[in-house]
Protein backbone atom coordinates (compact mmCIF):
# COMPACT_ATOMS: atom_id res chain seq x y z
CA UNK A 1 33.83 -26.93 55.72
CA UNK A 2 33.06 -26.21 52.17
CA UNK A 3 30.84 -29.24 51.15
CA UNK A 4 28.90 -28.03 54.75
CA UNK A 5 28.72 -24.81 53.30
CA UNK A 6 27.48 -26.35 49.83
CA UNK A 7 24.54 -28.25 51.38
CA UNK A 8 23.50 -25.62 53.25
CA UNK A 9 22.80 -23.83 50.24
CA UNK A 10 20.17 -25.36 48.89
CA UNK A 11 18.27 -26.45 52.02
CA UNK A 12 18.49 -22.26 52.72
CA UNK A 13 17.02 -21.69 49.03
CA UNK A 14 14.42 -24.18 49.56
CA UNK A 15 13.36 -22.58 53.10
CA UNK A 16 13.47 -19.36 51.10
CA UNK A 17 11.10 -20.17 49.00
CA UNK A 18 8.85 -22.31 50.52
CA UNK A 19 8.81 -19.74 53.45
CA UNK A 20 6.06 -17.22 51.92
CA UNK A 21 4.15 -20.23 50.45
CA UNK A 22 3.29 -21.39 53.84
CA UNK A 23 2.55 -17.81 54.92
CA UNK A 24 0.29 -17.23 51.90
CA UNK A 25 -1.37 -20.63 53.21
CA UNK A 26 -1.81 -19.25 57.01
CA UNK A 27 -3.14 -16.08 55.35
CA UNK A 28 -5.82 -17.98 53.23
CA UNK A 29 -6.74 -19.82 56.30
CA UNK A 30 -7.10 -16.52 58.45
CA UNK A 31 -8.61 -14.35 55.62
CA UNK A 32 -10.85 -17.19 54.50
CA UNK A 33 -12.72 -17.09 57.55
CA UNK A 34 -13.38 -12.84 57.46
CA UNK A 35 -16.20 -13.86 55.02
CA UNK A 36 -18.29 -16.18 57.57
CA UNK A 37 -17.16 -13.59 59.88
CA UNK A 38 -19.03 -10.97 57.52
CA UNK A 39 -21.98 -12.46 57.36
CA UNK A 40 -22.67 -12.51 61.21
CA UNK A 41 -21.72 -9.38 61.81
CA UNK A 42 -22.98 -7.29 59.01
CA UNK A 43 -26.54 -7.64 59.62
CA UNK A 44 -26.52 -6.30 63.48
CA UNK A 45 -23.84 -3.76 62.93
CA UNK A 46 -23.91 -2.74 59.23
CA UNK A 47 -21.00 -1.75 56.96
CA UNK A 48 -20.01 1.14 58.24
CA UNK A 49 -19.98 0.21 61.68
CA UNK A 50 -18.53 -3.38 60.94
CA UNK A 51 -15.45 -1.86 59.29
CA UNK A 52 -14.90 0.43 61.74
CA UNK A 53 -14.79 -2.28 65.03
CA UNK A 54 -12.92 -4.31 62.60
CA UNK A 55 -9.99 -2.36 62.37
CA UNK A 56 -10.43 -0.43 65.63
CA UNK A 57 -9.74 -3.73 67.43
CA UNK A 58 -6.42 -4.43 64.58
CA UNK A 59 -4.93 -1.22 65.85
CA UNK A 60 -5.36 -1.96 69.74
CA UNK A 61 -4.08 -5.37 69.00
CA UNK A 62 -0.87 -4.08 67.29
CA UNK A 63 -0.85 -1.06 70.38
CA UNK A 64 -0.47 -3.52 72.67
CA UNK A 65 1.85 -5.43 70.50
CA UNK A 66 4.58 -2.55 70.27
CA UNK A 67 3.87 -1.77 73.88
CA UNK A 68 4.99 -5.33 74.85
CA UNK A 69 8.03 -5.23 72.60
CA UNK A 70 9.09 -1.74 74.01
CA UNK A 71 8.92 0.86 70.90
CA UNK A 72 6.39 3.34 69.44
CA UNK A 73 5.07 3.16 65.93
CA UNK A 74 4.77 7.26 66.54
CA UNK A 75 8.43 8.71 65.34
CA UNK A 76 9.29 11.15 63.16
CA UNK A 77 9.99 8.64 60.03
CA UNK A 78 6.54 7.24 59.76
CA UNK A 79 4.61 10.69 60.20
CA UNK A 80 6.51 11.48 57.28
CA UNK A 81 4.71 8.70 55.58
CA UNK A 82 1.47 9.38 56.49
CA UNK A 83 0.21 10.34 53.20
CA UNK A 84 1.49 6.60 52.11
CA UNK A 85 -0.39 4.94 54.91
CA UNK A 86 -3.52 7.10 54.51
CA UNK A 87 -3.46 5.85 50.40
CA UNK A 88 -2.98 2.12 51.95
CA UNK A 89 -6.10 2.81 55.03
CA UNK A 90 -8.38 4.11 51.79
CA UNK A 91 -7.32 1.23 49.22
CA UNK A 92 -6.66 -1.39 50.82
CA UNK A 93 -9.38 -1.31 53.49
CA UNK A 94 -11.91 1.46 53.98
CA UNK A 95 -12.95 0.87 50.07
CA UNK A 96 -12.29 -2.77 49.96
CA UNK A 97 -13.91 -4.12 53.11
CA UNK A 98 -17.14 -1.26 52.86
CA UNK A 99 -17.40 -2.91 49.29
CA UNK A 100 -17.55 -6.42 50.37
CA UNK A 101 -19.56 -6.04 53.49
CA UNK A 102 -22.39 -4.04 51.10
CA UNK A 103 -21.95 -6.18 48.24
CA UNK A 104 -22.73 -9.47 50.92
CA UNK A 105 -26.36 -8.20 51.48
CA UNK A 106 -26.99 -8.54 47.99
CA UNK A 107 -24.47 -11.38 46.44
CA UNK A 108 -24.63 -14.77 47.72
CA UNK A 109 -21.37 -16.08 49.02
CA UNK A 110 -20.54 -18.10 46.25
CA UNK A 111 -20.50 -15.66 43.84
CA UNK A 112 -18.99 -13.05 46.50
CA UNK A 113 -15.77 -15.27 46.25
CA UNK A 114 -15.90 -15.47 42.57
CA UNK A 115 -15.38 -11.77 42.21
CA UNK A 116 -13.08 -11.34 45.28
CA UNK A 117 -10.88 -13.96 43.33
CA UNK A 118 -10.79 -11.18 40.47
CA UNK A 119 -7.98 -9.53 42.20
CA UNK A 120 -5.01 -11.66 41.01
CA UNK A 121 -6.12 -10.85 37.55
CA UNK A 122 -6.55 -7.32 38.35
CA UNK A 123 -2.93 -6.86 39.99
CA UNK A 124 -1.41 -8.78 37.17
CA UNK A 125 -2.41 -6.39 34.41
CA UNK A 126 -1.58 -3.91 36.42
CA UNK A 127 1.47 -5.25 36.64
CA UNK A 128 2.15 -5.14 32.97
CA UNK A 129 1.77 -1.54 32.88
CA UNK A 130 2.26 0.15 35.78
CA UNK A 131 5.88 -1.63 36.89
CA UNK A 132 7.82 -2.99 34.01
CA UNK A 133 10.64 -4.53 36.66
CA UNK A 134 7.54 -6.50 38.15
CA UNK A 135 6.23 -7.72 35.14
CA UNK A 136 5.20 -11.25 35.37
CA UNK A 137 6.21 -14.30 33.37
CA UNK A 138 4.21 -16.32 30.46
CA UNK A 139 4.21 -19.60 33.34
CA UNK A 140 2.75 -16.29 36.07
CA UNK A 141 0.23 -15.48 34.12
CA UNK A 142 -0.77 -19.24 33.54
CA UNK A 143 -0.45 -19.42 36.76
CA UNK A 144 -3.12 -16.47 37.56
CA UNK A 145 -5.66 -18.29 34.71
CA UNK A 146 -5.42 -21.70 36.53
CA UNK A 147 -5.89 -19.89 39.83
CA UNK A 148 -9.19 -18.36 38.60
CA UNK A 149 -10.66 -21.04 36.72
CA UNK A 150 -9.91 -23.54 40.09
CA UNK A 151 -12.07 -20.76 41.97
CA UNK A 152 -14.78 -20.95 39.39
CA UNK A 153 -14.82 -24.89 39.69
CA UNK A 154 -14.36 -25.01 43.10
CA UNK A 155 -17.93 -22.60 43.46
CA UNK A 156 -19.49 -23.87 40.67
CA UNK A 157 -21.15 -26.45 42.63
CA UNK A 158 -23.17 -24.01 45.44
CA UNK A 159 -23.74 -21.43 41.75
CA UNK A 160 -26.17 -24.87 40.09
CA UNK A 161 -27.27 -24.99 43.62
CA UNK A 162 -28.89 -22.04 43.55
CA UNK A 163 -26.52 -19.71 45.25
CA UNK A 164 -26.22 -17.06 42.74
CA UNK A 165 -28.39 -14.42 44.01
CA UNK A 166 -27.14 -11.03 42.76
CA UNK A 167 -27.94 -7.55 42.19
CA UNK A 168 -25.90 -5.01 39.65
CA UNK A 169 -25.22 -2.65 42.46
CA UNK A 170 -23.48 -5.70 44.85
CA UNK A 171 -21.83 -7.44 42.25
CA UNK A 172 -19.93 -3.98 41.06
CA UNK A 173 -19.07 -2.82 44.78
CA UNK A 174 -18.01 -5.96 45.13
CA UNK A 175 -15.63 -6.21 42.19
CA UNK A 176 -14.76 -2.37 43.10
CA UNK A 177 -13.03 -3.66 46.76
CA UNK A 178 -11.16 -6.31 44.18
CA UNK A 179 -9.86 -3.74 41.68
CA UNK A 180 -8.69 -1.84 45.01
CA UNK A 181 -7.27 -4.04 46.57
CA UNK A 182 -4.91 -5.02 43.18
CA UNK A 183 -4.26 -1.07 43.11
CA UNK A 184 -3.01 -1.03 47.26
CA UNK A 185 -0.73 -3.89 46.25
CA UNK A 186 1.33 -2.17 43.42
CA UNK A 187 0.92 1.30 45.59
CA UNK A 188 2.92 -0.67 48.69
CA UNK A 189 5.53 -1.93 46.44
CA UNK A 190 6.24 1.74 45.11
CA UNK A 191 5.70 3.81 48.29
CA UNK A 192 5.94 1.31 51.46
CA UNK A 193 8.30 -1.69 50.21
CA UNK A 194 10.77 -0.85 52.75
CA UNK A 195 8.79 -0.60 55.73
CA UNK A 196 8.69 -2.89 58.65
CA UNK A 197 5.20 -4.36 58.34
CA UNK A 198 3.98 -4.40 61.65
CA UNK A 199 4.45 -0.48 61.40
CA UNK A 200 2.78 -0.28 58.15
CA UNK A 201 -0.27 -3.08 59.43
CA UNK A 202 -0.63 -0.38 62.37
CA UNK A 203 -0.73 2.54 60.64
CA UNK A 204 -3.43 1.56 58.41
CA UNK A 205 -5.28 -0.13 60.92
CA UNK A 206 -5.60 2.90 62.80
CA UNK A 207 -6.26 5.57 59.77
CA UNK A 208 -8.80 3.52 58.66
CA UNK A 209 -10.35 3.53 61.87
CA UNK A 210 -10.22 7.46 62.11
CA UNK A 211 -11.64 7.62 58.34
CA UNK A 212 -14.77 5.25 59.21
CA UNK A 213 -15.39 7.33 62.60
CA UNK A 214 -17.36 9.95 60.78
CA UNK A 215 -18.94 7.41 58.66
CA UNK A 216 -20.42 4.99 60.74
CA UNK A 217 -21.34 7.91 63.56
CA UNK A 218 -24.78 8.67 61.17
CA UNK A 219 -25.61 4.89 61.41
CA UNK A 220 -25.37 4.28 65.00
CA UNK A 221 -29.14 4.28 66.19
CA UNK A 222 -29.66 1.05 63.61
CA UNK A 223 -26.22 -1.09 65.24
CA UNK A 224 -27.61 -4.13 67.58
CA UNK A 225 -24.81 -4.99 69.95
CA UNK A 226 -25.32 -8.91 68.97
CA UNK A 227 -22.85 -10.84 71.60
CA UNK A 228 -22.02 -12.75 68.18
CA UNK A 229 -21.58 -9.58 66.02
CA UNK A 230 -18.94 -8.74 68.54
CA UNK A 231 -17.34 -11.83 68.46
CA UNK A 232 -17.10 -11.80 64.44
CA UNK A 233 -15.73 -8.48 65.06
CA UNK A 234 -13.33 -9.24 67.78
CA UNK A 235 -11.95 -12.66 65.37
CA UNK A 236 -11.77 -10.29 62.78
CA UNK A 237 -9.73 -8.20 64.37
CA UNK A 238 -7.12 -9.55 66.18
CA UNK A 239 -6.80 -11.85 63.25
CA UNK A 240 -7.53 -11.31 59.76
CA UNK A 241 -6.82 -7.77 60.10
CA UNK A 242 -4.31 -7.68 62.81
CA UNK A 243 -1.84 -10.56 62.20
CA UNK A 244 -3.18 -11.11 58.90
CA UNK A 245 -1.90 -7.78 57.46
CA UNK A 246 1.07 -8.09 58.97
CA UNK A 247 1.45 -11.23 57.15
CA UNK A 248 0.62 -9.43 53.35
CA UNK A 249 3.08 -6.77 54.01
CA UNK A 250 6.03 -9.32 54.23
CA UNK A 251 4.45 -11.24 51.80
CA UNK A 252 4.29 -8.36 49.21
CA UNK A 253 7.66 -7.25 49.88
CA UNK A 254 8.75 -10.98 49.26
CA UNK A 255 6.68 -12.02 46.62
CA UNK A 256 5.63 -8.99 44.91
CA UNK A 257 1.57 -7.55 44.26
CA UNK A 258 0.42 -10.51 41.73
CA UNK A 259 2.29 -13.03 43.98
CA UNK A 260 0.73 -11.81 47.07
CA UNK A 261 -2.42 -11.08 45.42
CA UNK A 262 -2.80 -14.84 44.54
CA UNK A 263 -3.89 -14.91 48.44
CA UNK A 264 -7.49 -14.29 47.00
CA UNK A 265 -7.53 -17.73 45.05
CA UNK A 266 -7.17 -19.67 48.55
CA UNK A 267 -10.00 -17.50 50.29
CA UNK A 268 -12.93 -20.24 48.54
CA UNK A 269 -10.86 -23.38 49.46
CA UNK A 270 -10.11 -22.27 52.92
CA UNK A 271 -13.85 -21.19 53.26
CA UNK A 272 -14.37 -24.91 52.38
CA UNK A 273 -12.01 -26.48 54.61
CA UNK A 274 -13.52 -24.11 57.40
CA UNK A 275 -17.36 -25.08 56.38
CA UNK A 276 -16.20 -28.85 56.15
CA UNK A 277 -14.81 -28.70 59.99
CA UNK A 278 -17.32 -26.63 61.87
CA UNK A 279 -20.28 -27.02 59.76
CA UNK A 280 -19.86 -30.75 58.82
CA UNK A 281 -20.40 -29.73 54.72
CA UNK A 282 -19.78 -31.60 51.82
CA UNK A 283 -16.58 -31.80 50.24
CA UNK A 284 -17.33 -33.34 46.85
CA UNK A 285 -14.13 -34.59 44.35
CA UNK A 286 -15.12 -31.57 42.18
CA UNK A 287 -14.30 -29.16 44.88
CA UNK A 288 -11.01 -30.96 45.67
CA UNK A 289 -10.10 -30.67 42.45
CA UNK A 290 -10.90 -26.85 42.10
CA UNK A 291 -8.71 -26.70 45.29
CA UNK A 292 -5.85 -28.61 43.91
CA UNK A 293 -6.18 -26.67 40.73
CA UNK A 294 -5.66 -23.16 42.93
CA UNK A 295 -2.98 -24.44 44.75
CA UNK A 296 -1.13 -25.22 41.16
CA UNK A 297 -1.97 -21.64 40.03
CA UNK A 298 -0.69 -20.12 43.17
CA UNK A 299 2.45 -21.94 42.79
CA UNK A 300 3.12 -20.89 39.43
CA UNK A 301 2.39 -17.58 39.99
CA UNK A 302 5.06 -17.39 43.00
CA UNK A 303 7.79 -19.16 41.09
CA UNK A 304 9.88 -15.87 40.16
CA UNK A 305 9.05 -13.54 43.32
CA UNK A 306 9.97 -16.77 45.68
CA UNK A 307 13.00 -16.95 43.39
CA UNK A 308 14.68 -13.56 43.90
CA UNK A 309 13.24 -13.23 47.61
């Protein structure tokens, strides 16, 4: 009984820690396609109106996912929250994803993902001064360098290409959502670490929604009802921002904000792997090593929050 005790163990630790490196995977795979996704949609419906179907559809799909399994999201404990889950619906989507979708009609894609991948670095200083207990490691921090500079390989290729159209107001918007995004993170693990994250993914699916209302209203006469806007809009939904969000929320409470944050390294290899199945591109040994390079800096930079999950 107590050797079967002893080798269960270690095969435990190991599914412990390999656990929220697969999810991290799934989410680069899901998130890494919101940027294709982007750039159908945004033209027809614009920003404003893009982030607003976007996480319209992420709250009906988590509605109907609580109505299935029998409870409300609407009791007394999480209205106390709402001032949490209102900080989480500005930070970590209303500025983010109205950054990103203005920034992509004036930064090619290439470079998009470049400063998208900023937010790892941005979450890990943050981490050195805003939570001392969360403070990563000398091998985290190489692990957030290797991360980058993998990106910045991987990308380099479509940059000598000719892909690095940019304008000062996109690129900053851009690396606005990033810095945002890196603040949400730490914010969750102060204010929200407890919470079950299909509550928190609803709640901030939903005040998002009710924040971009008024702001998309004024645009309305300009939207074009594109069958494939709605589409992108409809993936986006239901995935990326539905089960996707669901899927940072545990990850953040298992891996901590710079280990969850490394999600942003995979979004340019995933983007590859998507463009290299549906779109029949290139995949040259320079771009598999950027990819192999990311996944090294990821791992590194999960070591100690898979450790103590």
């Amino acid at each position: 009984m107590a050797e079967t005790l002893t080798r269960s163990r270690p095969a435990g630790l190991v599914r412990r820690r390999l656990l929220p490196l697969a999810a991290l995977l799934v989410l680069g795979l899901m998130w890494g396609s919101s940027f294709l996704f982007i750039r159908i949609a945004v033209v027809d419906l614009g920003p404003r109106a893009l982030v607003f179907g976007r996480s319209s559809a992420a709250a009906a799909a988590l509605a109907v996912f609580f109505a299935v399994r029998g409870r409300s999201p609407l009791t007394g404990a999480h209205r106390q929250r709402l001032p949490s889950y209102l900080a989480m619906a500005l930070l970590n989507s209303v500025i983010p994803w109205v950054g990103i979708a203005f920034g992509e009609l004036a930064v090619s894609s290439g470079l998009a993902s470049i400063f998208n991948a900023t937010t790892p670095l941005w979450t890990a200083l943050l981490a050195w001064s805003l939570i001392p207990t969360e403070r990563p490691r000398a091998v985290n921090y190489l692990g957030v360098v290797l991360g980058f500079g993998g990106t910045v390989l991987l990308i380099l290729p479509r940059l000598q290409g000719g892909e690095a159209r940019a304008t000062l107001i996109g690129a900053a918007s851009i690396l606005l959502a990033a810095l945002s995004y890196a603040v949400a993170a730490h914010y969750q693990r102060r204010r929200l670490r407890d919470v079950d994250p299909f509550d928190a993914a609803f709640w901030q699916m939903a005040l998002t929604a009710l924040v971009m209302l008024p702001v998309a209203i004024p645009g309305i006469e300009s939207v074009r009802l594109s069958s494939a806007a709605l589409m992108a809009v409809l993936a986006m939904g239901t995935g990326a921002s539905c089960v996707g969000i669901v899927l940072y929320y545990w990850l953040l409470n298992r891996l901590g904000a710079p280990g969850a944050s490394t999600v942003n390294y995979l979004l340019p290899a995933t983007a590859l792997l998507w463009g290299a199945l549906f779109l029949h591109e290139t995949v040259t040994p320079l771009m598999i090593g950027g990819a192999a390079i990311i996944l090294c800096g990821v791992l590194l930079t999960s070591l100690r929050r898979s450790g103590h999950a």
